[in-house]
PDB file of N, CA and C in Angstrom:
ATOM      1  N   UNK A   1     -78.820-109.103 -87.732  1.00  0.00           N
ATOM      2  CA  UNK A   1     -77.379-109.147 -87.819  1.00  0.00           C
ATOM      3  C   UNK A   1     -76.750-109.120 -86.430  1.00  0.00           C
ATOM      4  N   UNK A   2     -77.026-107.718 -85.572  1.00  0.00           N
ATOM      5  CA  UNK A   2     -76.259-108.180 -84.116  1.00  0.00           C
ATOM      6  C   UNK A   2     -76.935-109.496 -83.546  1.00  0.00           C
ATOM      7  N   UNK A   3     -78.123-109.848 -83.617  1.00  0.00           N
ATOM      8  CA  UNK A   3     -78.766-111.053 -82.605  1.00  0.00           C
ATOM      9  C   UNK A   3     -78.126-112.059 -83.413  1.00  0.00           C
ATOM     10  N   UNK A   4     -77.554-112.208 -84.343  1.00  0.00           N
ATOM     11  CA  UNK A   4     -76.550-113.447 -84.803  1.00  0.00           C
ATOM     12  C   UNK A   4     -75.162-113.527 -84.226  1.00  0.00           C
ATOM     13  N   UNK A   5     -74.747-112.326 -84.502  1.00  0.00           N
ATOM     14  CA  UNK A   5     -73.263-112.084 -83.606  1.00  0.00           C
ATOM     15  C   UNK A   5     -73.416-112.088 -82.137  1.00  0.00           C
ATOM     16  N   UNK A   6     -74.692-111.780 -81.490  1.00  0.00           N
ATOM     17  CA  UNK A   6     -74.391-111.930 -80.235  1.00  0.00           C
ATOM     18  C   UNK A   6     -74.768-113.769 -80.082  1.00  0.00           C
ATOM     19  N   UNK A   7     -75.492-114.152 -80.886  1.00  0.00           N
ATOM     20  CA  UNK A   7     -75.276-115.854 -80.255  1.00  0.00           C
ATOM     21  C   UNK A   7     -74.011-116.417 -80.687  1.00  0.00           C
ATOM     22  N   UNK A   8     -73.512-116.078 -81.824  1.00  0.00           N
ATOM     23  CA  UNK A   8     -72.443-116.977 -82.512  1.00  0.00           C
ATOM     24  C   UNK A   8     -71.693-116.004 -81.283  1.00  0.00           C
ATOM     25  N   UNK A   9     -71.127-115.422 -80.299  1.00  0.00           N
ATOM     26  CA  UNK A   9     -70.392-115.065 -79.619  1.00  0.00           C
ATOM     27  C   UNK A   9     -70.911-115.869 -78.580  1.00  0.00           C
ATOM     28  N   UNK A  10     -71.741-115.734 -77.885  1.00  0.00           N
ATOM     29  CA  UNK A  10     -72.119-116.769 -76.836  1.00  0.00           C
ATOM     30  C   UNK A  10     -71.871-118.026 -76.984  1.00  0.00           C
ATOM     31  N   UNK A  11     -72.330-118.654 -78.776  1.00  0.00           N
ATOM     32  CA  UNK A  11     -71.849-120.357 -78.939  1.00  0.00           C
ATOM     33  C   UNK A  11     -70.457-120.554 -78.372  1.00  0.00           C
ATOM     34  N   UNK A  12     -69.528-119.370 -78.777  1.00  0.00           N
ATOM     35  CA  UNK A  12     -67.987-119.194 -78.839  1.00  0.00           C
ATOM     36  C   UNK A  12     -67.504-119.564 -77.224  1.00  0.00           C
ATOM     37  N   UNK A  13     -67.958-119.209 -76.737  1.00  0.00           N
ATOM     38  CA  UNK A  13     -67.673-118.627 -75.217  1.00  0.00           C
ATOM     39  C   UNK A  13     -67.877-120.171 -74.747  1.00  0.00           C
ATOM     40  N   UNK A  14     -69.528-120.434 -75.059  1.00  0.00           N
ATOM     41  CA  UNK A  14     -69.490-121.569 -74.455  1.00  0.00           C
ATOM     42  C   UNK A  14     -68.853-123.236 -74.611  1.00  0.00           C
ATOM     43  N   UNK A  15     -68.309-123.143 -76.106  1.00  0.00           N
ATOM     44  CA  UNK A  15     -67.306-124.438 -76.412  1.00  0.00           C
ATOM     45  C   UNK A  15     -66.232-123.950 -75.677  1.00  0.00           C
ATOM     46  N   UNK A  16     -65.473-122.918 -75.488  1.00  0.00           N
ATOM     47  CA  UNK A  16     -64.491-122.799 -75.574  1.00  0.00           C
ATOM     48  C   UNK A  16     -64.319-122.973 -73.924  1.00  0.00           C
ATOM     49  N   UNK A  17     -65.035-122.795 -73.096  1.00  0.00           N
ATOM     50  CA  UNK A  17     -65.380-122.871 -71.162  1.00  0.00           C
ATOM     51  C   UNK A  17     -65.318-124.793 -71.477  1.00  0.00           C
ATOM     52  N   UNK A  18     -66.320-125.471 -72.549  1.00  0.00           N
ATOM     53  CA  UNK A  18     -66.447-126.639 -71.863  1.00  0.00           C
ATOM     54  C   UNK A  18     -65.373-127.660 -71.722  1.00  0.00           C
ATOM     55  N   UNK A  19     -65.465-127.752 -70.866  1.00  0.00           N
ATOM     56  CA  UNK A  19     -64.294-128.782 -70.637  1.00  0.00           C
ATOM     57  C   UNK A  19     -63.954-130.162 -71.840  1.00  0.00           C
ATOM     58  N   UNK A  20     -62.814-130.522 -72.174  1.00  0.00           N
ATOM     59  CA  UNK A  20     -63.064-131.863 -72.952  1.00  0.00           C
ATOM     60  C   UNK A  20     -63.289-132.849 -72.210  1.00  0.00           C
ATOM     61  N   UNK A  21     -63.874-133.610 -72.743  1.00  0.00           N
ATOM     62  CA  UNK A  21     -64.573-135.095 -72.367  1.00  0.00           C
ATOM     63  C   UNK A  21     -63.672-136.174 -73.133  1.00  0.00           C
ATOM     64  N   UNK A  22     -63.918-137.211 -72.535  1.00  0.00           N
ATOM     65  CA  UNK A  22     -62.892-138.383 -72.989  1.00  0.00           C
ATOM     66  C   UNK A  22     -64.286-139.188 -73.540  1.00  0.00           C
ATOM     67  N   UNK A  23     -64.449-139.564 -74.642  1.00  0.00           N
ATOM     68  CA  UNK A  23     -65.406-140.554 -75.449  1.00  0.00           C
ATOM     69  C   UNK A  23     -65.951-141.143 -74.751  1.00  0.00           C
ATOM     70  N   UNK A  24     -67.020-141.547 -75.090  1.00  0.00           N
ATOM     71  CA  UNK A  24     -68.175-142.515 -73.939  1.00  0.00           C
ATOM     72  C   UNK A  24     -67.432-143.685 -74.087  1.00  0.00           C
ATOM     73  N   UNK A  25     -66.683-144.484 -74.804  1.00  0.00           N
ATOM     74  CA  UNK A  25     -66.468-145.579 -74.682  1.00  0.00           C
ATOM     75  C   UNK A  25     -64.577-145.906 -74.149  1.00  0.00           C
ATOM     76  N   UNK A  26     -63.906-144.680 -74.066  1.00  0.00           N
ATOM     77  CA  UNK A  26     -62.968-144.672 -73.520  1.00  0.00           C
ATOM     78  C   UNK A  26     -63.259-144.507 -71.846  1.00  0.00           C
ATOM     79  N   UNK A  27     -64.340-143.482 -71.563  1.00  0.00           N
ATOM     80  CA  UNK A  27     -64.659-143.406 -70.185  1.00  0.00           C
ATOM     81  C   UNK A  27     -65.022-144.859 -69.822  1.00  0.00           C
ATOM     82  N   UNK A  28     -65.661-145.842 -70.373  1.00  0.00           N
ATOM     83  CA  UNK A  28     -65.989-147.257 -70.219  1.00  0.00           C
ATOM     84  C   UNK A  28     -64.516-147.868 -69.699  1.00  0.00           C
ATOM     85  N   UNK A  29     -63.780-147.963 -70.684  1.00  0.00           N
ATOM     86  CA  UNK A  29     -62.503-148.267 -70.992  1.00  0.00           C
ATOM     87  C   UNK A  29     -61.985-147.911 -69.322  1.00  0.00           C
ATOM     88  N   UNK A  30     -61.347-146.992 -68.910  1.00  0.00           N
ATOM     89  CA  UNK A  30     -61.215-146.333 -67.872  1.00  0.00           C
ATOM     90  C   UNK A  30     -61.694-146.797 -66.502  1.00  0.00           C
ATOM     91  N   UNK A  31     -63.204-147.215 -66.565  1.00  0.00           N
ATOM     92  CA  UNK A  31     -64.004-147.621 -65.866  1.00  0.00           C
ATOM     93  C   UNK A  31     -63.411-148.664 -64.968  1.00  0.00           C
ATOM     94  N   UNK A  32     -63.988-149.797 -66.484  1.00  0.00           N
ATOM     95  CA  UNK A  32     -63.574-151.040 -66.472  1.00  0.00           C
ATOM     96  C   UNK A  32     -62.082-151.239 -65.698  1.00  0.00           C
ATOM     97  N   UNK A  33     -61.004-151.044 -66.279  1.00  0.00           N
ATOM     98  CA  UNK A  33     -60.185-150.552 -65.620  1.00  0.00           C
ATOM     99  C   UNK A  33     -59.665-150.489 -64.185  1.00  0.00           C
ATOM    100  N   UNK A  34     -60.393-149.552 -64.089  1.00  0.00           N
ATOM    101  CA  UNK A  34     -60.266-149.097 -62.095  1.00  0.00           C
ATOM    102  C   UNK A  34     -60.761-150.162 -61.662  1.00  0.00           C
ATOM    103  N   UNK A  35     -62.352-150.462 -62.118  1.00  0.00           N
ATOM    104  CA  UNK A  35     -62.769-151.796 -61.165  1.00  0.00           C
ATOM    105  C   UNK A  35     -62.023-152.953 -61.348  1.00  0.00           C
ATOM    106  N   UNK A  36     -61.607-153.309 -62.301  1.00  0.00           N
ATOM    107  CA  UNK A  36     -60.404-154.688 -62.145  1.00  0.00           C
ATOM    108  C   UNK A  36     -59.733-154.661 -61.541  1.00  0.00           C
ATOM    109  N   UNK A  37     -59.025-153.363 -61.402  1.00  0.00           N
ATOM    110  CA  UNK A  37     -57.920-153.364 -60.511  1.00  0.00           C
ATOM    111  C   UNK A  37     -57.819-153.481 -58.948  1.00  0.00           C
ATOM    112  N   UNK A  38     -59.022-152.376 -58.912  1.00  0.00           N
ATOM    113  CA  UNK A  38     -59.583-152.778 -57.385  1.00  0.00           C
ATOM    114  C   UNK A  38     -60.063-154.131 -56.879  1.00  0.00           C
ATOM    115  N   UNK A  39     -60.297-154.875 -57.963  1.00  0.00           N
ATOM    116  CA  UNK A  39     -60.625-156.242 -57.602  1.00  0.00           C
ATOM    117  C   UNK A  39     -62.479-156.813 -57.282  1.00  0.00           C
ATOM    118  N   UNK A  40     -62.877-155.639 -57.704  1.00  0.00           N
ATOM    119  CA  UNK A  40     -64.364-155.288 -57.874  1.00  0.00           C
ATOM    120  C   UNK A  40     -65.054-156.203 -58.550  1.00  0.00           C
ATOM    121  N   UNK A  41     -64.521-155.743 -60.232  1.00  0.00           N
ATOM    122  CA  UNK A  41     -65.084-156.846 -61.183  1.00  0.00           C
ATOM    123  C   UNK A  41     -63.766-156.859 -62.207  1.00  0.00           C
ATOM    124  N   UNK A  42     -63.154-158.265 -62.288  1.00  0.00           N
ATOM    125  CA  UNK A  42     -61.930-158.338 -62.720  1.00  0.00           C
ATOM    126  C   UNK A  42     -62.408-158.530 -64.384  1.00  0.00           C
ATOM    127  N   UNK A  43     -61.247-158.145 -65.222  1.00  0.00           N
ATOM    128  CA  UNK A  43     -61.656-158.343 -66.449  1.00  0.00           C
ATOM    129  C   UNK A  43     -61.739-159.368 -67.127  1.00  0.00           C
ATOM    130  N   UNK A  44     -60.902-160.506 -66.737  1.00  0.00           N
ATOM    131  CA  UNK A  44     -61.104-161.666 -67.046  1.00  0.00           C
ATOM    132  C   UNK A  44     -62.462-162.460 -66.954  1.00  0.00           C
ATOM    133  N   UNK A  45     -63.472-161.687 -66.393  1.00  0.00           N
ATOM    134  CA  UNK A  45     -64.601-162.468 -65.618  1.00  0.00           C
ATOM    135  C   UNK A  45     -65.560-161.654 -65.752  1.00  0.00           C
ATOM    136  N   UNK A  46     -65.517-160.469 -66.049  1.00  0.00           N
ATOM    137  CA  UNK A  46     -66.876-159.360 -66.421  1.00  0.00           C
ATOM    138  C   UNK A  46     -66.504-158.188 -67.574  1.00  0.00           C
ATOM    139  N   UNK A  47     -67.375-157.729 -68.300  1.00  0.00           N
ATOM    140  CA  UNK A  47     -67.327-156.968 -69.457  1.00  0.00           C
ATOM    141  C   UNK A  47     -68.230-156.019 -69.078  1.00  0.00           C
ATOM    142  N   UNK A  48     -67.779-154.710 -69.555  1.00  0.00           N
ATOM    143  CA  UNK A  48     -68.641-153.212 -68.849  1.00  0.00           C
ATOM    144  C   UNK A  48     -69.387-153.106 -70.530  1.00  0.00           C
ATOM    145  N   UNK A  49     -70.704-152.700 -70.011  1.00  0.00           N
ATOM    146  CA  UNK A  49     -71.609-151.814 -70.939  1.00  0.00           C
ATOM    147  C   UNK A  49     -71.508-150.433 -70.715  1.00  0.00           C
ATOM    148  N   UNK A  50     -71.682-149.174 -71.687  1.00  0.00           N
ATOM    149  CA  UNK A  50     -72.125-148.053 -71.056  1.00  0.00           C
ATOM    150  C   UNK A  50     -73.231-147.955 -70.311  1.00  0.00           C
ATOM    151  N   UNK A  51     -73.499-147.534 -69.633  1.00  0.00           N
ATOM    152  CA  UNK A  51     -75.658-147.310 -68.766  1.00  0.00           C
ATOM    153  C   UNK A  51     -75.366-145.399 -69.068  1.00  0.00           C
ATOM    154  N   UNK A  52     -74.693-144.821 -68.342  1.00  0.00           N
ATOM    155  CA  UNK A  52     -75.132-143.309 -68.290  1.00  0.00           C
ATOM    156  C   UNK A  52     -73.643-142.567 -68.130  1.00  0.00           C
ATOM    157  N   UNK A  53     -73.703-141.233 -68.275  1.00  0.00           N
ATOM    158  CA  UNK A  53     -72.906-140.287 -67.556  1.00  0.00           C
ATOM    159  C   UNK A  53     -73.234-138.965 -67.543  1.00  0.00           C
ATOM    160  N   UNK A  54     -72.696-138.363 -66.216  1.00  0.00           N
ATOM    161  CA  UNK A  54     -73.286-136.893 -65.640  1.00  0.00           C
ATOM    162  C   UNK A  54     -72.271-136.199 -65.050  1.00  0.00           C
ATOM    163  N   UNK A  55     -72.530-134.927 -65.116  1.00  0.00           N
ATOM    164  CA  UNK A  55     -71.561-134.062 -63.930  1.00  0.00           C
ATOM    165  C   UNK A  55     -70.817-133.131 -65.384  1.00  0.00           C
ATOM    166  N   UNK A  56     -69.929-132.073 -64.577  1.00  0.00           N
ATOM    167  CA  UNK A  56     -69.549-131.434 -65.688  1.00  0.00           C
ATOM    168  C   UNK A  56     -67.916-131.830 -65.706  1.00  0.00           C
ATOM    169  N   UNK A  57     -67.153-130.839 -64.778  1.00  0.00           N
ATOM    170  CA  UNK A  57     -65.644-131.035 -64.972  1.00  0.00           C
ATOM    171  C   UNK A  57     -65.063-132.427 -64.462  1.00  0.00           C
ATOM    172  N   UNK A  58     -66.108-133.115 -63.202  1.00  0.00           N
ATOM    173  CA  UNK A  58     -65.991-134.934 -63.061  1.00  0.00           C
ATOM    174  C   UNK A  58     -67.421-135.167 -63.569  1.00  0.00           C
ATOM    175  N   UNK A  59     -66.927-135.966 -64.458  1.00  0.00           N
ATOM    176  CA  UNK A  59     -67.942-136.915 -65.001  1.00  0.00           C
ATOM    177  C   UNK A  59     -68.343-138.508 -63.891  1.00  0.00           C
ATOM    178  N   UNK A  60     -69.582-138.487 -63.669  1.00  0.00           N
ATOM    179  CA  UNK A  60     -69.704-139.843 -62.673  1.00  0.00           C
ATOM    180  C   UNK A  60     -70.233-140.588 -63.922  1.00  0.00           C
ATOM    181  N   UNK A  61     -69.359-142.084 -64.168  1.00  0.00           N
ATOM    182  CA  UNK A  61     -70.125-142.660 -65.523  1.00  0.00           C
ATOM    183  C   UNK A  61     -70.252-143.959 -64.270  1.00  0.00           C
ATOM    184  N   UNK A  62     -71.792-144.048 -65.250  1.00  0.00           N
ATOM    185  CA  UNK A  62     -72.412-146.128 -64.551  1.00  0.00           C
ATOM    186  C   UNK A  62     -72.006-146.473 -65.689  1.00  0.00           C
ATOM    187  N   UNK A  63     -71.790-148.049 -65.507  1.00  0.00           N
ATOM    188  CA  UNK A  63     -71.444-149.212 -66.308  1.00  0.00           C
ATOM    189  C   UNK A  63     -71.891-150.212 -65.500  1.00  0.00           C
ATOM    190  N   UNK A  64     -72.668-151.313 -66.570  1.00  0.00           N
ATOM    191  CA  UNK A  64     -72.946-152.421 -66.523  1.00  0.00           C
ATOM    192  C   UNK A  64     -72.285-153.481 -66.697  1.00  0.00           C
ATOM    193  N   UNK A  65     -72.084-154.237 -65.120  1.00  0.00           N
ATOM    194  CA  UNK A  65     -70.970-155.091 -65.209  1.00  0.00           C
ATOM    195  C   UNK A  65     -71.645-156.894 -65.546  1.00  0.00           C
ATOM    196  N   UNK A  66     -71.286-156.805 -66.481  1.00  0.00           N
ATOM    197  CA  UNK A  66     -72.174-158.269 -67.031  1.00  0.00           C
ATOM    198  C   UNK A  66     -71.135-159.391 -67.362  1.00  0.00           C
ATOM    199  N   UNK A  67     -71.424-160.663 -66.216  1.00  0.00           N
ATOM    200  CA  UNK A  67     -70.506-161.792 -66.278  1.00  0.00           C
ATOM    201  C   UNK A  67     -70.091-162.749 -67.498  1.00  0.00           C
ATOM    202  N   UNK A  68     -69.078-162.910 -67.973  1.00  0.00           N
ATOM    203  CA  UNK A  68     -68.545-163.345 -69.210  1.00  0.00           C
ATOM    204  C   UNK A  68     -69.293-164.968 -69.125  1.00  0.00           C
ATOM    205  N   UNK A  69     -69.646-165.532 -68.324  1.00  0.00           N
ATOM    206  CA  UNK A  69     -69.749-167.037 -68.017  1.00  0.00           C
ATOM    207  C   UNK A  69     -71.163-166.886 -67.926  1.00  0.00           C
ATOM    208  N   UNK A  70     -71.928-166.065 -67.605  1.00  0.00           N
ATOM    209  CA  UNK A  70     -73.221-165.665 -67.400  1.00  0.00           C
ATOM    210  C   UNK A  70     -73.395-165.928 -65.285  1.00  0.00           C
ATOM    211  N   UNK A  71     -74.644-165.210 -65.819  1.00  0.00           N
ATOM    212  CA  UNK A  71     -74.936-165.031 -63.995  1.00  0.00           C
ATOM    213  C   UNK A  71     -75.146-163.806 -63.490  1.00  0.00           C
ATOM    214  N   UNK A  72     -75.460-163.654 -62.408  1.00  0.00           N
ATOM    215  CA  UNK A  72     -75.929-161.669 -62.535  1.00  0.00           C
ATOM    216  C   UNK A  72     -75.159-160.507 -62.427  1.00  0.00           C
ATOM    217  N   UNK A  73     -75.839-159.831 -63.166  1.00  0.00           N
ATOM    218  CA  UNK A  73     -74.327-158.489 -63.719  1.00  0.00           C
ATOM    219  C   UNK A  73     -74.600-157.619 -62.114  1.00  0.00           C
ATOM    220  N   UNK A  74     -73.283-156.868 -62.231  1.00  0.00           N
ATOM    221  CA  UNK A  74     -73.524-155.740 -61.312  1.00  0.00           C
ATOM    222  C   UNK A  74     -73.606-154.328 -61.851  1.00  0.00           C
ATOM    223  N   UNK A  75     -73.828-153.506 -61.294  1.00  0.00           N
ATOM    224  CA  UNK A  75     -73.225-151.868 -61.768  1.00  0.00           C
ATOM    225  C   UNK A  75     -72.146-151.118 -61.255  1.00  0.00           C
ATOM    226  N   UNK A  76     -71.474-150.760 -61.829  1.00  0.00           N
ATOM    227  CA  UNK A  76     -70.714-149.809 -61.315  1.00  0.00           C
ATOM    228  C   UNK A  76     -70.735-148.657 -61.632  1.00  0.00           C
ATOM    229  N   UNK A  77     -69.513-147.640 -60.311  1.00  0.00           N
ATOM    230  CA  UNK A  77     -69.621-146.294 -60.983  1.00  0.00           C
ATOM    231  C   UNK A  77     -68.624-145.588 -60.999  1.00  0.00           C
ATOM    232  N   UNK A  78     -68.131-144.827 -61.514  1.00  0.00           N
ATOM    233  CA  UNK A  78     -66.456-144.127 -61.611  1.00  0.00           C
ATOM    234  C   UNK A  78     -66.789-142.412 -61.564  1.00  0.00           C
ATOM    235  N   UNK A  79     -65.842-142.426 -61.191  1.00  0.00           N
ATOM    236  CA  UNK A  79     -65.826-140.843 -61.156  1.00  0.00           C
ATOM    237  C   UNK A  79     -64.775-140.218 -61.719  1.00  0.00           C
ATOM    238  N   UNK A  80     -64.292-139.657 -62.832  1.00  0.00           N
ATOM    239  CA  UNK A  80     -63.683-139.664 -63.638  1.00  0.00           C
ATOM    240  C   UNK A  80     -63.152-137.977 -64.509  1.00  0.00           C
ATOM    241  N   UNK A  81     -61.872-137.359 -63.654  1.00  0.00           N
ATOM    242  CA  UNK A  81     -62.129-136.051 -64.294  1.00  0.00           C
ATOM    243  C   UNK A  81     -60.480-135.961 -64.895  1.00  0.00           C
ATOM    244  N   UNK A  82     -60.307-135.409 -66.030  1.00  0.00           N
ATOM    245  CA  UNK A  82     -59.421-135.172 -66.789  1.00  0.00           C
ATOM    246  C   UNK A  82     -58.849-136.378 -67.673  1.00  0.00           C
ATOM    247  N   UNK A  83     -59.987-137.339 -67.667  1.00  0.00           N
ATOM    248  CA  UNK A  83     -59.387-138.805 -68.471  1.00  0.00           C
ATOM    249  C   UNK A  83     -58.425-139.652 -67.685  1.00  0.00           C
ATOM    250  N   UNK A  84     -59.171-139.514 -65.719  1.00  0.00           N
ATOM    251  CA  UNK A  84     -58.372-140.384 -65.001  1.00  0.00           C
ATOM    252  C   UNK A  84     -59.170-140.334 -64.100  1.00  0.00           C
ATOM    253  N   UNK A  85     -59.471-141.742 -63.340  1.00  0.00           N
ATOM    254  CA  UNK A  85     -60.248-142.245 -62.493  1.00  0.00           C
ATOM    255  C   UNK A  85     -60.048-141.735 -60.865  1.00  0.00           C
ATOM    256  N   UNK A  86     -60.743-140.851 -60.709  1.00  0.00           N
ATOM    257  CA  UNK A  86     -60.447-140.491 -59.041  1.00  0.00           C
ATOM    258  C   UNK A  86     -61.211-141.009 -57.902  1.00  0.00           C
ATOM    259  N   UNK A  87     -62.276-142.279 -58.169  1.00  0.00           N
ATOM    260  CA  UNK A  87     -63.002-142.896 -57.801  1.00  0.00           C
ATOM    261  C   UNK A  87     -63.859-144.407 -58.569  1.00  0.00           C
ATOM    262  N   UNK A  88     -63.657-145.369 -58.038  1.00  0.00           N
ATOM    263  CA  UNK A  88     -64.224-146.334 -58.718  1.00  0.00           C
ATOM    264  C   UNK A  88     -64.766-147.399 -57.698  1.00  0.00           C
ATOM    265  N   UNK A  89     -66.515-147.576 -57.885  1.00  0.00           N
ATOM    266  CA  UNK A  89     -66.633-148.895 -56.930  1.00  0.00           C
ATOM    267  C   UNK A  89     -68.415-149.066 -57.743  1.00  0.00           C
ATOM    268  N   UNK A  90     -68.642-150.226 -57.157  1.00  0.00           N
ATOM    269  CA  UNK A  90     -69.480-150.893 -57.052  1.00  0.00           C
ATOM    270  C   UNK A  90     -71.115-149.766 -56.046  1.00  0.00           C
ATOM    271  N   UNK A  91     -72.082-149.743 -56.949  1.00  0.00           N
ATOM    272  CA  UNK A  91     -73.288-148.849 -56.977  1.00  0.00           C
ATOM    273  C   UNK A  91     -74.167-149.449 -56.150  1.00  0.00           C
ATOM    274  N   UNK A  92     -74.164-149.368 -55.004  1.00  0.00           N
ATOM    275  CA  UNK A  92     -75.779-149.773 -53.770  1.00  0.00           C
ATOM    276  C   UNK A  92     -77.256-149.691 -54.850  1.00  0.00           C
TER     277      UNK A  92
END
């Protein structure tokens, strides 16, 4: 009985610390986004895949930038905290 209450208190603690996250496919959204704008990979001309994302309160998400006409994709990467882009470019 306490070793239940003490995890269901710990589960508690720990949703309630984690930060919200913006959907994997809105963080895409977002992505995509910044790099068009920057002139990176415009949207008219490339479409983002998800590839990954990491980090806790900034999330760094990759996306796969794959040419609408075909030809070779690039990657990108954003850095992304509170559901707004504070970094966006193109991945060495």
């Amino acid at each position: 009985m306490i070793r239940n209450l003490a995890l269901a208190t710990l589960a508690a603690i720990a949703f309630s610390a984690a930060p919200a996250f913006a959907s994997t496919d809105r963080q895409v959204q977002l992505c995509a986004a910044a790099l068009s704008d920057a002139g990176v990979a415009p949207a008219d001309t490339f479409r983002a895949k998800f590839l990954k994302a990491r980090g806790g309160a900034v999330q760094t998400v990759t996306v796969r930038l794959i040419p609408i006409s075909g030809g070779e994709g690039l990657t990108g990467e954003c850095k992304i905290r509170a559901g707004e882009v504070i970094d966006a470019g193109l991945k060495a």
